[in-house]
Protein backbone atom coordinates (compact mmCIF):
# COMPACT_ATOMS: atom_id res chain seq x y z
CA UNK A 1 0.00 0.00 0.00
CA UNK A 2 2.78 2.30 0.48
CA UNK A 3 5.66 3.95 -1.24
CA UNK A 4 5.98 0.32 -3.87
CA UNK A 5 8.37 0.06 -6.71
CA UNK A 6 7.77 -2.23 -9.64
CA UNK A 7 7.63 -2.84 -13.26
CA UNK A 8 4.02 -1.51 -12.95
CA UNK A 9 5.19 1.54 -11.13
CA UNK A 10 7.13 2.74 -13.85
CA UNK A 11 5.80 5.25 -16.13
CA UNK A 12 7.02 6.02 -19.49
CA UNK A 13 8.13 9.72 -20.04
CA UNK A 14 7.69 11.11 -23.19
CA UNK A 15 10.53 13.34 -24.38
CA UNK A 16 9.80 16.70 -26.23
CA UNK A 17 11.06 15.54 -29.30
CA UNK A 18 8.25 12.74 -29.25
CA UNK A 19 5.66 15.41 -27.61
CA UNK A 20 6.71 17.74 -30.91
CA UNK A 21 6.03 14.79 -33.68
CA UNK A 22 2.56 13.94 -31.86
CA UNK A 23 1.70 16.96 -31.98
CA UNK A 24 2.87 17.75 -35.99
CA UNK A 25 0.35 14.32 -36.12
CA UNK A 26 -2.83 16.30 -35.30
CA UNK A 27 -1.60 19.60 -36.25
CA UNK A 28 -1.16 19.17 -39.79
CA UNK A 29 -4.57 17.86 -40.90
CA UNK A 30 -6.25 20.88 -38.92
CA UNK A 31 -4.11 23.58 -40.10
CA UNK A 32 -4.64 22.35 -43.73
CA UNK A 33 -8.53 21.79 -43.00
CA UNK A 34 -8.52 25.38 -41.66
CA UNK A 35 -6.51 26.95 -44.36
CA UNK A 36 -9.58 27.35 -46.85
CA UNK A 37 -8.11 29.32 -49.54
CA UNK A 38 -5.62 25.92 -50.51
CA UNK A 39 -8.97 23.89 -51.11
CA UNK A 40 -11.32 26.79 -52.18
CA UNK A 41 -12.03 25.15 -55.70
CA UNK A 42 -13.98 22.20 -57.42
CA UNK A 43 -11.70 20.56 -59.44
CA UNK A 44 -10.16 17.56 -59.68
CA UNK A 45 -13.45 16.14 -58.81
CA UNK A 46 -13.65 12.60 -56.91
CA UNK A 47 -16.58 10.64 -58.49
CA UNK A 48 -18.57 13.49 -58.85
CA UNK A 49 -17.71 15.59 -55.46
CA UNK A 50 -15.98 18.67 -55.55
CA UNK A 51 -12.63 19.19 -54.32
CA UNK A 52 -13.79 21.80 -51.48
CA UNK A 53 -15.90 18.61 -49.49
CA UNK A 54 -13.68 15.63 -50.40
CA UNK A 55 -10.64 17.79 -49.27
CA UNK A 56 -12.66 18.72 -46.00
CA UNK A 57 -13.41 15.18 -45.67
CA UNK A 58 -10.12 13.71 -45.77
CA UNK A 59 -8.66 16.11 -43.54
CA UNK A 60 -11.32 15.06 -40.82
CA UNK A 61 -9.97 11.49 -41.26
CA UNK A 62 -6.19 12.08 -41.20
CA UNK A 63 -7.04 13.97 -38.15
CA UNK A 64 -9.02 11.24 -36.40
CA UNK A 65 -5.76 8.89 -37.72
CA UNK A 66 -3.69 11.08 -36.63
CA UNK A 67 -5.08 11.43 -32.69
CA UNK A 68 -5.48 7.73 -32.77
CA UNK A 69 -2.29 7.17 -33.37
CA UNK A 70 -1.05 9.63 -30.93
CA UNK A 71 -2.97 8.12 -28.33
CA UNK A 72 -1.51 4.52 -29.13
CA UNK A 73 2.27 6.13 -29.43
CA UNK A 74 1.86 7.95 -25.92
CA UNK A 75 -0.26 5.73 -23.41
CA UNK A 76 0.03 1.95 -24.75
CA UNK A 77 0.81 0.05 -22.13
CA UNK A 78 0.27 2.50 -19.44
CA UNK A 79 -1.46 1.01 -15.98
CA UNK A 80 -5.00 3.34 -15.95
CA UNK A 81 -4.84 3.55 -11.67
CA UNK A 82 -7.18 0.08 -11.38
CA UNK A 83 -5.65 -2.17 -9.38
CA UNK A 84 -7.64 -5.65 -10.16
CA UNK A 85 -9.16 -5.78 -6.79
């Protein structure tokens, strides 16, 4: 119950080299989403949809990659406080 030491004690610090390249992982899909003069056209066309809304929507899904795979890189294998009991 006290002060214990352990491989489960241990936590993984993340280094601000790693915290800069997770971040450049959600970052880059919102700046682009936001910068609206880059994508404010409709061609090429994707079967049929302009480039404006299939731009839009593949910057929501590069974002949603990228914050999944932030989460994976900075908390797999991380104890979440539950101790089994």
């Amino acid at each position: 119950m006290g002060n214990e030491s352990g491989p489960l004690q241990a936590r993984r610090t993340a280094g601000p080299l790693r915290i800069a390249l997770n971040g450049l992982l959600i970052l880059i899909p919102v700046a682009l989403g936001l910068a609206v003069p880059l994508y404010q056209r409709t061609s090429p066309t994707l079967i049929g949809i302009p480039f404006f809304y299939w731009f839009q929507m593949a910057m929501a899904v590069l974002a949603a990659a990228g914050t999944s795979t932030v989460f994976r890189l900075l908390f797999t294998g991380d104890d979440d406080g539950e101790d089994g009991r």
